[in-house]
PDB file of N, CA and C in Angstrom:
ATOM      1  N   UNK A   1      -5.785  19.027  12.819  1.00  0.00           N
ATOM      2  CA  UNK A   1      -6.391  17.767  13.248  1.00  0.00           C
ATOM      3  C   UNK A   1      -5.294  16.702  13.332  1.00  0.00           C
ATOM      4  N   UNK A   2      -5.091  15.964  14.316  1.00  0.00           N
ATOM      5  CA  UNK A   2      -4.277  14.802  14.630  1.00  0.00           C
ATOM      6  C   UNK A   2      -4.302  13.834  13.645  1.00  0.00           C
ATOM      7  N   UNK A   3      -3.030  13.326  12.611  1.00  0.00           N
ATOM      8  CA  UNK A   3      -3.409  11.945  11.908  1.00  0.00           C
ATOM      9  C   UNK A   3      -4.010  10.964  12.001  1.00  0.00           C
ATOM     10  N   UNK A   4      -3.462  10.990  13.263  1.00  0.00           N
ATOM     11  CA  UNK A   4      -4.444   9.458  13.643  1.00  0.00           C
ATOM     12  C   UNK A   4      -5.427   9.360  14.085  1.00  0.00           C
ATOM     13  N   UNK A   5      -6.434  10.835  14.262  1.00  0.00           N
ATOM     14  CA  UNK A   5      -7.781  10.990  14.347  1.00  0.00           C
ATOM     15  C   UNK A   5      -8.570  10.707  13.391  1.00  0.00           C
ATOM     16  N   UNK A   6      -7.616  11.769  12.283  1.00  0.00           N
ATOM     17  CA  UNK A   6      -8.196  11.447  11.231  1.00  0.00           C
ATOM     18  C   UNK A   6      -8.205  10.354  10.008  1.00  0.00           C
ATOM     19  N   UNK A   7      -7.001   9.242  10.298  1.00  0.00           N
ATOM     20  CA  UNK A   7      -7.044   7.751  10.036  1.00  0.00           C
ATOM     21  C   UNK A   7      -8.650   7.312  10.489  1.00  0.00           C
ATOM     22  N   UNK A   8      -8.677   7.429  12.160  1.00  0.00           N
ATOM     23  CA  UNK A   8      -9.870   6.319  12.599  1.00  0.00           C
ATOM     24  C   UNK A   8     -10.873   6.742  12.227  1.00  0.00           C
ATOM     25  N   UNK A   9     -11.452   8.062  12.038  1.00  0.00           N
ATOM     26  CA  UNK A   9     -12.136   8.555  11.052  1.00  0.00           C
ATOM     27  C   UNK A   9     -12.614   8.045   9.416  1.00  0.00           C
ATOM     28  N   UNK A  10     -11.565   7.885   8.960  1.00  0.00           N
ATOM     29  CA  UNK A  10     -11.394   7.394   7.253  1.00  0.00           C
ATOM     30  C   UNK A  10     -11.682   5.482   7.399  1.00  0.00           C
ATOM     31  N   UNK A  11     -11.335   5.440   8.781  1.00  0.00           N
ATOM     32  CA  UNK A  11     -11.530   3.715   8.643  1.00  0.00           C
ATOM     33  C   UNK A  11     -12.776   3.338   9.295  1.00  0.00           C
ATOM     34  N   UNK A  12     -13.563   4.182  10.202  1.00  0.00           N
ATOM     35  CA  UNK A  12     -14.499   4.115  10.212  1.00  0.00           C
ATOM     36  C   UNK A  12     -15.627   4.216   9.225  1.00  0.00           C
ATOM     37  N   UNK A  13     -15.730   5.078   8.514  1.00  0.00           N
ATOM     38  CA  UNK A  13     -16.693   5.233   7.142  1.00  0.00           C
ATOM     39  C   UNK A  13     -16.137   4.453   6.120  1.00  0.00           C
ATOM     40  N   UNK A  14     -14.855   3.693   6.003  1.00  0.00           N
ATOM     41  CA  UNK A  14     -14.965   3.022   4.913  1.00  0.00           C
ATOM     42  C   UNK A  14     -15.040   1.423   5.545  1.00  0.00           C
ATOM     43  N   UNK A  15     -14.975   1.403   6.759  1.00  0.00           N
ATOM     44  CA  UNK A  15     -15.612   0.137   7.534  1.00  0.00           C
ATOM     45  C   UNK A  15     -14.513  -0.963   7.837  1.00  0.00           C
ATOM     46  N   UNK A  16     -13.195  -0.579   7.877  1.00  0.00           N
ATOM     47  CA  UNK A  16     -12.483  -1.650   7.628  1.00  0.00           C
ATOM     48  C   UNK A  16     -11.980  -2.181   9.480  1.00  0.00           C
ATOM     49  N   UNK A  17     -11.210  -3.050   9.677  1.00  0.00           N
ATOM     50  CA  UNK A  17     -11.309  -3.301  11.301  1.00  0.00           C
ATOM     51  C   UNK A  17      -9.890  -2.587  11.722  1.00  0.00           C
ATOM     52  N   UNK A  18     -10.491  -2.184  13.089  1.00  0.00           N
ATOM     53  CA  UNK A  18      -8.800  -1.136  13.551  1.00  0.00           C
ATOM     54  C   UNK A  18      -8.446  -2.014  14.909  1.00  0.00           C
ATOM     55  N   UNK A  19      -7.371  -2.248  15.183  1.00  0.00           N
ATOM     56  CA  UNK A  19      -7.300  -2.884  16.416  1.00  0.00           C
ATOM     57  C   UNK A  19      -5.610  -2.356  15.953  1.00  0.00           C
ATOM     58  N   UNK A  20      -5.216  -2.661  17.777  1.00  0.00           N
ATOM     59  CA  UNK A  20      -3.756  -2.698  17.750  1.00  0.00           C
ATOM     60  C   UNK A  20      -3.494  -1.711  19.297  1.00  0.00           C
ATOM     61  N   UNK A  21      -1.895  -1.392  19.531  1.00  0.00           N
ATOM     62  CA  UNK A  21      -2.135  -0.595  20.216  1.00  0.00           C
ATOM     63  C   UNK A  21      -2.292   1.215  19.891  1.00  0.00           C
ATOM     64  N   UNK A  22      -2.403   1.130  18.464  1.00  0.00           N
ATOM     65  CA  UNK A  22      -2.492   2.863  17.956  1.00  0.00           C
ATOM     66  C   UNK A  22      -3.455   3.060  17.572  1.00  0.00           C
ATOM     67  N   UNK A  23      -4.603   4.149  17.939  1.00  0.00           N
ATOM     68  CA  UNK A  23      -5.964   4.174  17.400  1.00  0.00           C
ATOM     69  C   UNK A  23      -5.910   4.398  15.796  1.00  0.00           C
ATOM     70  N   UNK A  24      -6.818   3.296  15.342  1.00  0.00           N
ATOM     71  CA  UNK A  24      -6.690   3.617  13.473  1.00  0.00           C
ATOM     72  C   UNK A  24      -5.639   2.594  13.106  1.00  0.00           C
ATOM     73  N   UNK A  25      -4.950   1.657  13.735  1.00  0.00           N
ATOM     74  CA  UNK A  25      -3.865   0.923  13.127  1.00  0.00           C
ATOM     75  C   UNK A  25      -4.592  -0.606  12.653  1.00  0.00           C
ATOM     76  N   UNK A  26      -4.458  -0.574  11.497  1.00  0.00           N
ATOM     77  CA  UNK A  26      -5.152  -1.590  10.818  1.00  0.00           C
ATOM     78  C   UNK A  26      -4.231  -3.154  10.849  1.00  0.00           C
ATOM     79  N   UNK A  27      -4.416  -4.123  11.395  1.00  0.00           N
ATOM     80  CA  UNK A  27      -4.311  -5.420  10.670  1.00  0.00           C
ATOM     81  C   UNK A  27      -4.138  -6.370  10.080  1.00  0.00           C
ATOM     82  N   UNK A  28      -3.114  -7.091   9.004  1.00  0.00           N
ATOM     83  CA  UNK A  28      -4.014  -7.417   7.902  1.00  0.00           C
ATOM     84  C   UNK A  28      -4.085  -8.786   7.883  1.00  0.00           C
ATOM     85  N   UNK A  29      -5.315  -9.436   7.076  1.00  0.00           N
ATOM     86  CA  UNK A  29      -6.126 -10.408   7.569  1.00  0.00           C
ATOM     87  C   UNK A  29      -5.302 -11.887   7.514  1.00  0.00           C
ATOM     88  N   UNK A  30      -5.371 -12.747   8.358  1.00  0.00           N
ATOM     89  CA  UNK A  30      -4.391 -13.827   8.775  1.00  0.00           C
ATOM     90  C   UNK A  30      -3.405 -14.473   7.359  1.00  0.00           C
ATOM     91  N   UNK A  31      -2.775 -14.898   7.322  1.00  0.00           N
ATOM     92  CA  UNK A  31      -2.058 -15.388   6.397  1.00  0.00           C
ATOM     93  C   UNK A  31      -1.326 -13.893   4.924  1.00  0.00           C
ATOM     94  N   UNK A  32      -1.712 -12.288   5.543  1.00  0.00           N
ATOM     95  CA  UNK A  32      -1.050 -11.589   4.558  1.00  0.00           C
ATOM     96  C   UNK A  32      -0.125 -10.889   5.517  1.00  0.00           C
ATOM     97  N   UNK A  33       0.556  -9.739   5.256  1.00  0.00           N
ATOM     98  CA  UNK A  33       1.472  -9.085   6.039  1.00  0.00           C
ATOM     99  C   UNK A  33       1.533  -7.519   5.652  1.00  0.00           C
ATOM    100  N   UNK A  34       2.041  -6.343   6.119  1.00  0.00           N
ATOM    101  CA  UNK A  34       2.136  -5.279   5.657  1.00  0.00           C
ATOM    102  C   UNK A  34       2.976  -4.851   4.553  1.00  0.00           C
ATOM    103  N   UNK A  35       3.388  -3.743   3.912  1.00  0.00           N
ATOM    104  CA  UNK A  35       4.865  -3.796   3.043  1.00  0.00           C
ATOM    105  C   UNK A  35       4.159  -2.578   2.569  1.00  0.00           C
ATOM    106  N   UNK A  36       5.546  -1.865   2.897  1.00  0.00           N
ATOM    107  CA  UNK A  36       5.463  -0.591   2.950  1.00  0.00           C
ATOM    108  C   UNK A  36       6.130  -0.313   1.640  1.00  0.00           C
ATOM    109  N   UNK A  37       5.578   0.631   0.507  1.00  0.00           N
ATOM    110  CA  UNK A  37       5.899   0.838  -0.593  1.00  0.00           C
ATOM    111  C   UNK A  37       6.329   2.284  -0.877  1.00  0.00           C
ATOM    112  N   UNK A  38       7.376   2.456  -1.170  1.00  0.00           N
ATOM    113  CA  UNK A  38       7.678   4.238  -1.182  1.00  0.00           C
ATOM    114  C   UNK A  38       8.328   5.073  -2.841  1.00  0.00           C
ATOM    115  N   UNK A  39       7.306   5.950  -2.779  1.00  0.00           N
ATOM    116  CA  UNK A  39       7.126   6.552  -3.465  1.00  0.00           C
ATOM    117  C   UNK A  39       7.445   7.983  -4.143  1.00  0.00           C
ATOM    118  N   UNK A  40       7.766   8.285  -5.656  1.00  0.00           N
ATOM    119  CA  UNK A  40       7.820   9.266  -5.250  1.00  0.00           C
ATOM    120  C   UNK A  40       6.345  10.317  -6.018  1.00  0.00           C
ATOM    121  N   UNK A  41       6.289  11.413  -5.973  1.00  0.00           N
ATOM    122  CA  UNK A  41       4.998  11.990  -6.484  1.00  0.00           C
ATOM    123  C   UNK A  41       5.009  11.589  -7.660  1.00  0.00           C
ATOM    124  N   UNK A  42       5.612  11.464  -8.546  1.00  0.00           N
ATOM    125  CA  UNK A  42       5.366  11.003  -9.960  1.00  0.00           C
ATOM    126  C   UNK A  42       4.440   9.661 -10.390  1.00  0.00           C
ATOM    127  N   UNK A  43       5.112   8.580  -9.796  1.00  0.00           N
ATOM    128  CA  UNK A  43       4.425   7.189  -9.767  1.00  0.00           C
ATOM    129  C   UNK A  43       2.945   6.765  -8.422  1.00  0.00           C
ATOM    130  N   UNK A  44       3.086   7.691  -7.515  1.00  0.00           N
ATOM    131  CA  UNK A  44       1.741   7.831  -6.650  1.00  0.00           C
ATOM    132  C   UNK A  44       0.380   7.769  -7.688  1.00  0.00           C
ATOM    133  N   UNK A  45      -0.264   6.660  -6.718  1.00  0.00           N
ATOM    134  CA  UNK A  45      -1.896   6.665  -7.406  1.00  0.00           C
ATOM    135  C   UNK A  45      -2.816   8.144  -7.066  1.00  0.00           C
ATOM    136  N   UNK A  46      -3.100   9.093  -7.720  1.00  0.00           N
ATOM    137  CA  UNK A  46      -3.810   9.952  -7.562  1.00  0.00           C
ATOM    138  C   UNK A  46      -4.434  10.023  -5.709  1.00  0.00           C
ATOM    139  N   UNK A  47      -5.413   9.490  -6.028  1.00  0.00           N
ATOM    140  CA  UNK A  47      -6.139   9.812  -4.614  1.00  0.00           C
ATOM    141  C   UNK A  47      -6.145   8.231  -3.842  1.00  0.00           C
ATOM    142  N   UNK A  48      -5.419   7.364  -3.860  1.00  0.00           N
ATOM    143  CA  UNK A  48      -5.329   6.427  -3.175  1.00  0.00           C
ATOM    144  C   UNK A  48      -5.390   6.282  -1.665  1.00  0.00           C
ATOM    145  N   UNK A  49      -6.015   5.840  -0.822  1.00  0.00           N
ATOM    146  CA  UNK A  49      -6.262   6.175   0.710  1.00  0.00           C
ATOM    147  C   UNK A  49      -6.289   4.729   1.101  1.00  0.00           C
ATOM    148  N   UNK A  50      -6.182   4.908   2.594  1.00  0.00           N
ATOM    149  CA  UNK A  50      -6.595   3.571   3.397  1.00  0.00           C
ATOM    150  C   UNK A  50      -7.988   3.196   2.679  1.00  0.00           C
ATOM    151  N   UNK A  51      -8.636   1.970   2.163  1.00  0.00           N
ATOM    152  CA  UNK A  51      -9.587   1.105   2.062  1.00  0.00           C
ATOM    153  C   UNK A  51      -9.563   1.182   0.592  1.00  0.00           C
ATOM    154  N   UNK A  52      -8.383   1.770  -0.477  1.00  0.00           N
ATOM    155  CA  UNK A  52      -8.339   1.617  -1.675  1.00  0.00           C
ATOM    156  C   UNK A  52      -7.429   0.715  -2.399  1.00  0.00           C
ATOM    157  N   UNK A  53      -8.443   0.114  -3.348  1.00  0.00           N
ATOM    158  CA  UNK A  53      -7.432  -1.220  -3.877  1.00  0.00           C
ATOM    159  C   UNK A  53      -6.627  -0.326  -5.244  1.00  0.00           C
ATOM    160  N   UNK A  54      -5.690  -1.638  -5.230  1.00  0.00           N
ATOM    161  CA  UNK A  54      -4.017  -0.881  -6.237  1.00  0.00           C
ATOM    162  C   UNK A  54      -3.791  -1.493  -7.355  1.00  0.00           C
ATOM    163  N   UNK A  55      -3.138  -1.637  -7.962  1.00  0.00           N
ATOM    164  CA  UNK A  55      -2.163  -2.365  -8.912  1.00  0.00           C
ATOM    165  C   UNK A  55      -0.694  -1.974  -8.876  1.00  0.00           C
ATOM    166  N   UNK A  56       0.338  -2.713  -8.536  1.00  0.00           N
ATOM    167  CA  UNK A  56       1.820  -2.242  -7.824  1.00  0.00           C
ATOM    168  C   UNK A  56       2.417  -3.166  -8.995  1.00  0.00           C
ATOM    169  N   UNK A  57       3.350  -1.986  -9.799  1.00  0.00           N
ATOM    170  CA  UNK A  57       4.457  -3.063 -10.796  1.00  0.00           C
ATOM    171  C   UNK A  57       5.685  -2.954 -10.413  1.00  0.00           C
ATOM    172  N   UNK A  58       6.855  -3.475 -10.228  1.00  0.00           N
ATOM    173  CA  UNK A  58       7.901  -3.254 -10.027  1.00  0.00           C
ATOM    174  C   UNK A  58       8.734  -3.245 -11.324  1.00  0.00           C
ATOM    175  N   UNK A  59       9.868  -2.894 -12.369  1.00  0.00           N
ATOM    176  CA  UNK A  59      10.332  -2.978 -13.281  1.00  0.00           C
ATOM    177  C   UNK A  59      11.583  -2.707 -13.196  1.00  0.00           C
ATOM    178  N   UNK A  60      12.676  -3.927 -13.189  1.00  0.00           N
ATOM    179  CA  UNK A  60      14.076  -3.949 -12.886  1.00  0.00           C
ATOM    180  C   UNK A  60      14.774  -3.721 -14.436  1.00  0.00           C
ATOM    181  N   UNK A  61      15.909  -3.231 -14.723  1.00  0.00           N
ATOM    182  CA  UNK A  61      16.650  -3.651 -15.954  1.00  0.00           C
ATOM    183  C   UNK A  61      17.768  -4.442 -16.034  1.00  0.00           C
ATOM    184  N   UNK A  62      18.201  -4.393 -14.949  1.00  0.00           N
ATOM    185  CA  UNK A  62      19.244  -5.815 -14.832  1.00  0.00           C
ATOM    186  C   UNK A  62      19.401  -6.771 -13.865  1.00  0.00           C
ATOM    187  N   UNK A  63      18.490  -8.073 -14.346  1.00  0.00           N
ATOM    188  CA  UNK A  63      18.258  -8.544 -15.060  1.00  0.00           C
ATOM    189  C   UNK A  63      16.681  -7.680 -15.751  1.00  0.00           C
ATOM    190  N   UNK A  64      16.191  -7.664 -16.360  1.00  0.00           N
ATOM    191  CA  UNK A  64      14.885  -7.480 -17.418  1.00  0.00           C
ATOM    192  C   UNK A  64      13.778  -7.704 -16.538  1.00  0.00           C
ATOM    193  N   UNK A  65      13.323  -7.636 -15.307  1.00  0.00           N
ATOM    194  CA  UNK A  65      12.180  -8.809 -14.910  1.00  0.00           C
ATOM    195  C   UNK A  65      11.097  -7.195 -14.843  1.00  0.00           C
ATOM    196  N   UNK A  66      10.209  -7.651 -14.957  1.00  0.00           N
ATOM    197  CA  UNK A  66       8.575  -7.177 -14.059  1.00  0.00           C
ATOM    198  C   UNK A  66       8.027  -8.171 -13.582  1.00  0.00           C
ATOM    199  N   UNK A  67       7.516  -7.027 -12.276  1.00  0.00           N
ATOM    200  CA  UNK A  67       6.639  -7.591 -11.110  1.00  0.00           C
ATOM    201  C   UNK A  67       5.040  -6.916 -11.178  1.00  0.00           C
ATOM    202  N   UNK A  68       4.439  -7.778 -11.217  1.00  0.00           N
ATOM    203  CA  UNK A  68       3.186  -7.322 -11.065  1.00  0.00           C
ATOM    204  C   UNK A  68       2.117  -8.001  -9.801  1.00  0.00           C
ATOM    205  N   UNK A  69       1.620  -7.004  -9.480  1.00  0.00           N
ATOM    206  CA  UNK A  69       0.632  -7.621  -8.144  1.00  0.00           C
ATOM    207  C   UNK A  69      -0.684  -7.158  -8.180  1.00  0.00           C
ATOM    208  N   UNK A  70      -1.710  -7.561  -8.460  1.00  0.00           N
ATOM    209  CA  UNK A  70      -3.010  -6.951  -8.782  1.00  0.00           C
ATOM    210  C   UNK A  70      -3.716  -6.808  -7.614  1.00  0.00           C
ATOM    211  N   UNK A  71      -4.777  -5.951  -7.116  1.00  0.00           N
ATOM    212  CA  UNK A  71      -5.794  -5.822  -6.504  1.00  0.00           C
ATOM    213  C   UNK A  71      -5.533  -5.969  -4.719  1.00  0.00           C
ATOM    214  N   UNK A  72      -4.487  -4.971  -4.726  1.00  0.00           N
ATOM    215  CA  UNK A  72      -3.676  -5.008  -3.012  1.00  0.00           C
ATOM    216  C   UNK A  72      -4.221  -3.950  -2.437  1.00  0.00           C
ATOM    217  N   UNK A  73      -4.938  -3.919  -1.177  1.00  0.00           N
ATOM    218  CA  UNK A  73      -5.598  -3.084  -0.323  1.00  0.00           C
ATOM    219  C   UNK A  73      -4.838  -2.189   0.413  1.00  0.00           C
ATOM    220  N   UNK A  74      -4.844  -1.523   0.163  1.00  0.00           N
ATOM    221  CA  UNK A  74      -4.212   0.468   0.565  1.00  0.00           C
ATOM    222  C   UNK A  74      -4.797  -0.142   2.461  1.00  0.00           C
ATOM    223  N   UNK A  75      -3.962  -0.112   3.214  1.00  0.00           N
ATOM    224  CA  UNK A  75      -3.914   0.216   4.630  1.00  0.00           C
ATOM    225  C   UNK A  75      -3.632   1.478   5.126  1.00  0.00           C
ATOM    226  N   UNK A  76      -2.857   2.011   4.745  1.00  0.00           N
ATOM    227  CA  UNK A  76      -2.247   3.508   5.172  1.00  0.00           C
ATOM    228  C   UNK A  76      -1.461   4.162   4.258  1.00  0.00           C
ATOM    229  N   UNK A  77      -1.719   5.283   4.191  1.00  0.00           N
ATOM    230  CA  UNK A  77      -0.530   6.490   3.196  1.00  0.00           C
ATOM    231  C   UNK A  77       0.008   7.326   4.605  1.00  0.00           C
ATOM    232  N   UNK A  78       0.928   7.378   4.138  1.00  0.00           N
ATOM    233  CA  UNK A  78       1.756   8.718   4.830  1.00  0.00           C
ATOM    234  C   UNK A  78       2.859   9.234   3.852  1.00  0.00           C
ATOM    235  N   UNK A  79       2.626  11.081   3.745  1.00  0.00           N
ATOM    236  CA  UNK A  79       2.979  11.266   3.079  1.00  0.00           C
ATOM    237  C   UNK A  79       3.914  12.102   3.564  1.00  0.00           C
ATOM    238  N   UNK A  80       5.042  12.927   2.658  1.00  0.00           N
ATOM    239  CA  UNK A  80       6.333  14.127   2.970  1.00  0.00           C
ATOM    240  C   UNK A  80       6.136  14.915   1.832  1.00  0.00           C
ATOM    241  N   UNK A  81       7.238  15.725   1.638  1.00  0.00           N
ATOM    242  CA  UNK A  81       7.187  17.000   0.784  1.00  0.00           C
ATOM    243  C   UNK A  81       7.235  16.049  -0.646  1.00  0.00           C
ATOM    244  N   UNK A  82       8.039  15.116  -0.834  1.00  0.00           N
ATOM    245  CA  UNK A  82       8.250  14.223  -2.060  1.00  0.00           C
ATOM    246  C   UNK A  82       7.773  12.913  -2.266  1.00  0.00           C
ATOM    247  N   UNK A  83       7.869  12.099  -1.251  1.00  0.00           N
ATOM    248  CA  UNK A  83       7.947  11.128  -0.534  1.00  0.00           C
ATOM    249  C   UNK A  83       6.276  10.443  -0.457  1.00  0.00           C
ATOM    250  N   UNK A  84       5.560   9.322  -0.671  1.00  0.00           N
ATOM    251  CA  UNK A  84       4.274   8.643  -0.562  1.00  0.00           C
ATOM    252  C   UNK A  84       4.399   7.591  -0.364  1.00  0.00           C
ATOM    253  N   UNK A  85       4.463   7.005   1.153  1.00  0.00           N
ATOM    254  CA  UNK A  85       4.585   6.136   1.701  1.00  0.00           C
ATOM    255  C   UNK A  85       3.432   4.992   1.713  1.00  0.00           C
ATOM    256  N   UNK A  86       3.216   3.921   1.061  1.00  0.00           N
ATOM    257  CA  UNK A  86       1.970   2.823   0.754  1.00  0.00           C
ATOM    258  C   UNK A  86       1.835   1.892   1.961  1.00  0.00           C
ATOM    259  N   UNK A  87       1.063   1.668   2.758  1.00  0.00           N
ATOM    260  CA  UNK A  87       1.232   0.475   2.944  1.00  0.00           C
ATOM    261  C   UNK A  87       0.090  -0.600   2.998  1.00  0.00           C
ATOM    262  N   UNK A  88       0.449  -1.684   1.964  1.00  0.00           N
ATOM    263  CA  UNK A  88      -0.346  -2.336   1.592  1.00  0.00           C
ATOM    264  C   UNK A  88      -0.232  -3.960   1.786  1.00  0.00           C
ATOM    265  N   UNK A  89      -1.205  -4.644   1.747  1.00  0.00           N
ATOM    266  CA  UNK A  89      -1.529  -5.952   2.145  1.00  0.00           C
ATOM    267  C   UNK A  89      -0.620  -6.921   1.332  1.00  0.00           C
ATOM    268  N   UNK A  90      -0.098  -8.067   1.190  1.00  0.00           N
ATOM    269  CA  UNK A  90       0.159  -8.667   0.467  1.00  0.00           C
ATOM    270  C   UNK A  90       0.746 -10.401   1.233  1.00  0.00           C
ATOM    271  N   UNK A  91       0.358 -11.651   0.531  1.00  0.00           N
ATOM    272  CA  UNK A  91       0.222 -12.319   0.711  1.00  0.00           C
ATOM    273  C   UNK A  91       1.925 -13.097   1.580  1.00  0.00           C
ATOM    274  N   UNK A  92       2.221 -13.798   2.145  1.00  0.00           N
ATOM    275  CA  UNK A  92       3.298 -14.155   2.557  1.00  0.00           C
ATOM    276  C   UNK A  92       4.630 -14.229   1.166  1.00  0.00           C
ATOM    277  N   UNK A  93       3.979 -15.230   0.309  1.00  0.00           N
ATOM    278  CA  UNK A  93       4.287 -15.420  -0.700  1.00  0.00           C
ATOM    279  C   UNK A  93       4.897 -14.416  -1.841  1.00  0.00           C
ATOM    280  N   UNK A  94       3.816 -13.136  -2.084  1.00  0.00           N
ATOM    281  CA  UNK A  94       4.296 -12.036  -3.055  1.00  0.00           C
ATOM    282  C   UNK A  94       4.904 -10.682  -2.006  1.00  0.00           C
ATOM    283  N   UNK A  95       5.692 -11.023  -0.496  1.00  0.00           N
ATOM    284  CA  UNK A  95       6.401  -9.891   0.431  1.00  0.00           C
ATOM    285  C   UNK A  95       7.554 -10.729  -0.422  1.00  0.00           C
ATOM    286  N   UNK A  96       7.933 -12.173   0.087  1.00  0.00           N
ATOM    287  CA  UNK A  96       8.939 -12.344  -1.015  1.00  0.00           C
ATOM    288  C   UNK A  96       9.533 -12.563  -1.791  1.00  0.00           C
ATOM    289  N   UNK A  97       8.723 -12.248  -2.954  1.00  0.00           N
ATOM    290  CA  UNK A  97       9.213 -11.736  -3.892  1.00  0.00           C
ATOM    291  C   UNK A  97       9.533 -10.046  -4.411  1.00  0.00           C
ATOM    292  N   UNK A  98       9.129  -9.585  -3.636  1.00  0.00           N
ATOM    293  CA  UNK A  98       8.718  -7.911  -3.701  1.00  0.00           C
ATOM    294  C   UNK A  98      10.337  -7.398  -2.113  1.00  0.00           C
ATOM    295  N   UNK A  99      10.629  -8.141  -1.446  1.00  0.00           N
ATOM    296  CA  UNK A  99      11.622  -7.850  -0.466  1.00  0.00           C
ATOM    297  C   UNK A  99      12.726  -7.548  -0.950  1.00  0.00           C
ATOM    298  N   UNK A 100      13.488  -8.238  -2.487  1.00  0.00           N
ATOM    299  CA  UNK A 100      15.022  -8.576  -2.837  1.00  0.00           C
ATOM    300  C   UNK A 100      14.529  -6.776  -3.496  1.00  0.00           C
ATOM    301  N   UNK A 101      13.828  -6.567  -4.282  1.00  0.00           N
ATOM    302  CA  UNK A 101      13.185  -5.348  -4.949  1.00  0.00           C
ATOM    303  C   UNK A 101      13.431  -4.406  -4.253  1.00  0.00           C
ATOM    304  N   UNK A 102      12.356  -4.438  -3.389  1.00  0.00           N
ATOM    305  CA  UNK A 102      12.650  -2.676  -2.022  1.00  0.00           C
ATOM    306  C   UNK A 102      13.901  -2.824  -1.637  1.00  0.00           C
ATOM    307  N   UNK A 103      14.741  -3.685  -1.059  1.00  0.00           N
ATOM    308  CA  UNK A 103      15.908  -3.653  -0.625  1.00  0.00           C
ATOM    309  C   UNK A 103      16.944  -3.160  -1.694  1.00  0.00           C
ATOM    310  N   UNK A 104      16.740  -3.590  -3.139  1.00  0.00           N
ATOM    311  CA  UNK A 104      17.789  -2.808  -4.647  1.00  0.00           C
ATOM    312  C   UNK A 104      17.094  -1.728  -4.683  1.00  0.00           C
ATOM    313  N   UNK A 105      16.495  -0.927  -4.090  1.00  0.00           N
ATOM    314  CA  UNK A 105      15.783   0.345  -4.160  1.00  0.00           C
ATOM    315  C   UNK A 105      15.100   0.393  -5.695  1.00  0.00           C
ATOM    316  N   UNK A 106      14.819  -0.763  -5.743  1.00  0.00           N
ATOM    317  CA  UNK A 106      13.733  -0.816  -7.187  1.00  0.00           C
ATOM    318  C   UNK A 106      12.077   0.135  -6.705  1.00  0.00           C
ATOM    319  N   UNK A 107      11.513   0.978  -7.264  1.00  0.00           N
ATOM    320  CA  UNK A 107      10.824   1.934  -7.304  1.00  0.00           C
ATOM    321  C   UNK A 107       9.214   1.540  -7.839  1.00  0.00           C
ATOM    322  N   UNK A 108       8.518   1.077  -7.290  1.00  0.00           N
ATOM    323  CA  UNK A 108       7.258   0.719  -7.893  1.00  0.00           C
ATOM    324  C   UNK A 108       6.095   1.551  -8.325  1.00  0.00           C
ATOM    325  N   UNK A 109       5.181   1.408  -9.397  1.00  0.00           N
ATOM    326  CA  UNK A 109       4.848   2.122  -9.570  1.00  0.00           C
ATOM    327  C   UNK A 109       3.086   1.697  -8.994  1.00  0.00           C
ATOM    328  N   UNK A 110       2.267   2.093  -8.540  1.00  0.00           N
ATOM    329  CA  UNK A 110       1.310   2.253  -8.644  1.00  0.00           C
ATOM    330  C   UNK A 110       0.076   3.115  -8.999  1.00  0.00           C
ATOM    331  N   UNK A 111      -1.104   1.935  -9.389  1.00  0.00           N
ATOM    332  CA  UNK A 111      -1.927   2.636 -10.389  1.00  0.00           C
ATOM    333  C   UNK A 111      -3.837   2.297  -9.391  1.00  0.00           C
ATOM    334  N   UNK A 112      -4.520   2.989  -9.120  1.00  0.00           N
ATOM    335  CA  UNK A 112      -5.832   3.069  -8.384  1.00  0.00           C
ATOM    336  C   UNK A 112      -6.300   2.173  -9.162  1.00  0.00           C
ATOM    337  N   UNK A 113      -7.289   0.804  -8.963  1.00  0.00           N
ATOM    338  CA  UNK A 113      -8.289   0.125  -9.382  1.00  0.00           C
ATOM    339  C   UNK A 113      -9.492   1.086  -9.418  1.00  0.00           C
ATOM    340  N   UNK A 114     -10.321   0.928  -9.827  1.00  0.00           N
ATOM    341  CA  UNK A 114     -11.438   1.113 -10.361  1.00  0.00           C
ATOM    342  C   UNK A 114     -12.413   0.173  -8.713  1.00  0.00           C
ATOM    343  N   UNK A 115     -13.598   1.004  -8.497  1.00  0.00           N
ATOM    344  CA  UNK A 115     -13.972   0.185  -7.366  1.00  0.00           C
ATOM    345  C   UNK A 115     -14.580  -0.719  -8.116  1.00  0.00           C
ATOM    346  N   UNK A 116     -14.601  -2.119  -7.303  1.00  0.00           N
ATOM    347  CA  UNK A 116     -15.651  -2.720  -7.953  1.00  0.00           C
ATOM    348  C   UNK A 116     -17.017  -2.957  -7.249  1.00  0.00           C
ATOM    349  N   UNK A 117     -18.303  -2.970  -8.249  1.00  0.00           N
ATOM    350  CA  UNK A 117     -19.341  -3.689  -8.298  1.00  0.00           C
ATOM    351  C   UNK A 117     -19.671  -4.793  -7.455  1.00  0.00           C
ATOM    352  N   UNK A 118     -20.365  -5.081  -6.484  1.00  0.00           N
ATOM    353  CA  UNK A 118     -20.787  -5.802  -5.530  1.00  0.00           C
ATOM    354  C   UNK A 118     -22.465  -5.941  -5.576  1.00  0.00           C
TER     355      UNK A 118
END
């Protein structure tokens, strides 16, 4: 089955909006941006998919800092033999701070939210 069949598929039943010029290419909503988070199998959220929310920490040792970003919406996974590619929503504001990070090949870890209650 074609990925990107089966993207518009997964974004159809979980309802989220697809526009663009690639069928299934999601969006994200005015004032956030994409940011692609890469992974390796160890720190991957279990079953994390397009329309699943995250928790993404980053943890440097020199200098000491953590980054934390709560409740960021899973747009797309693509995955490789090692490799779990995120890409998730995030506000203008927390791309940079999270940019100087991916660029030191600082390694984030993410963890699946819990759905919530509505």
């Amino acid at each position: 089955m074609n990925n990107w069949y089966a993207l518009a598929v997964v974004l159809v039943l979980v309802g989220l909006p697809a526009c663009g010029e690639e069928p299934g290419r999601l969006v994200p909503p005015k004032g956030s941006v994409l940011v692609e988070l890469k992974l390796n199998e160890a720190v991957a959220a279990g079953f994390a998919g397009p329309g699943s929310r995250v928790d993404v920490v980053f943890k440097t040792t020199e200098p000491k800092t953590t980054v934390v970003l709560e409740d960021l919406l899973v747009y797309a996974v693509d995955t490789d033999t090692r490799t779990f590619t995120y890409s998730v929503g995030m506000t203008n504001a927390q791309s940079r701070v999270v940019a100087p990070l991916i660029k030191d090949n600082v390694r984030p870890q993410v963890t699946l939210r819990a759905p919530s209650k509505k």
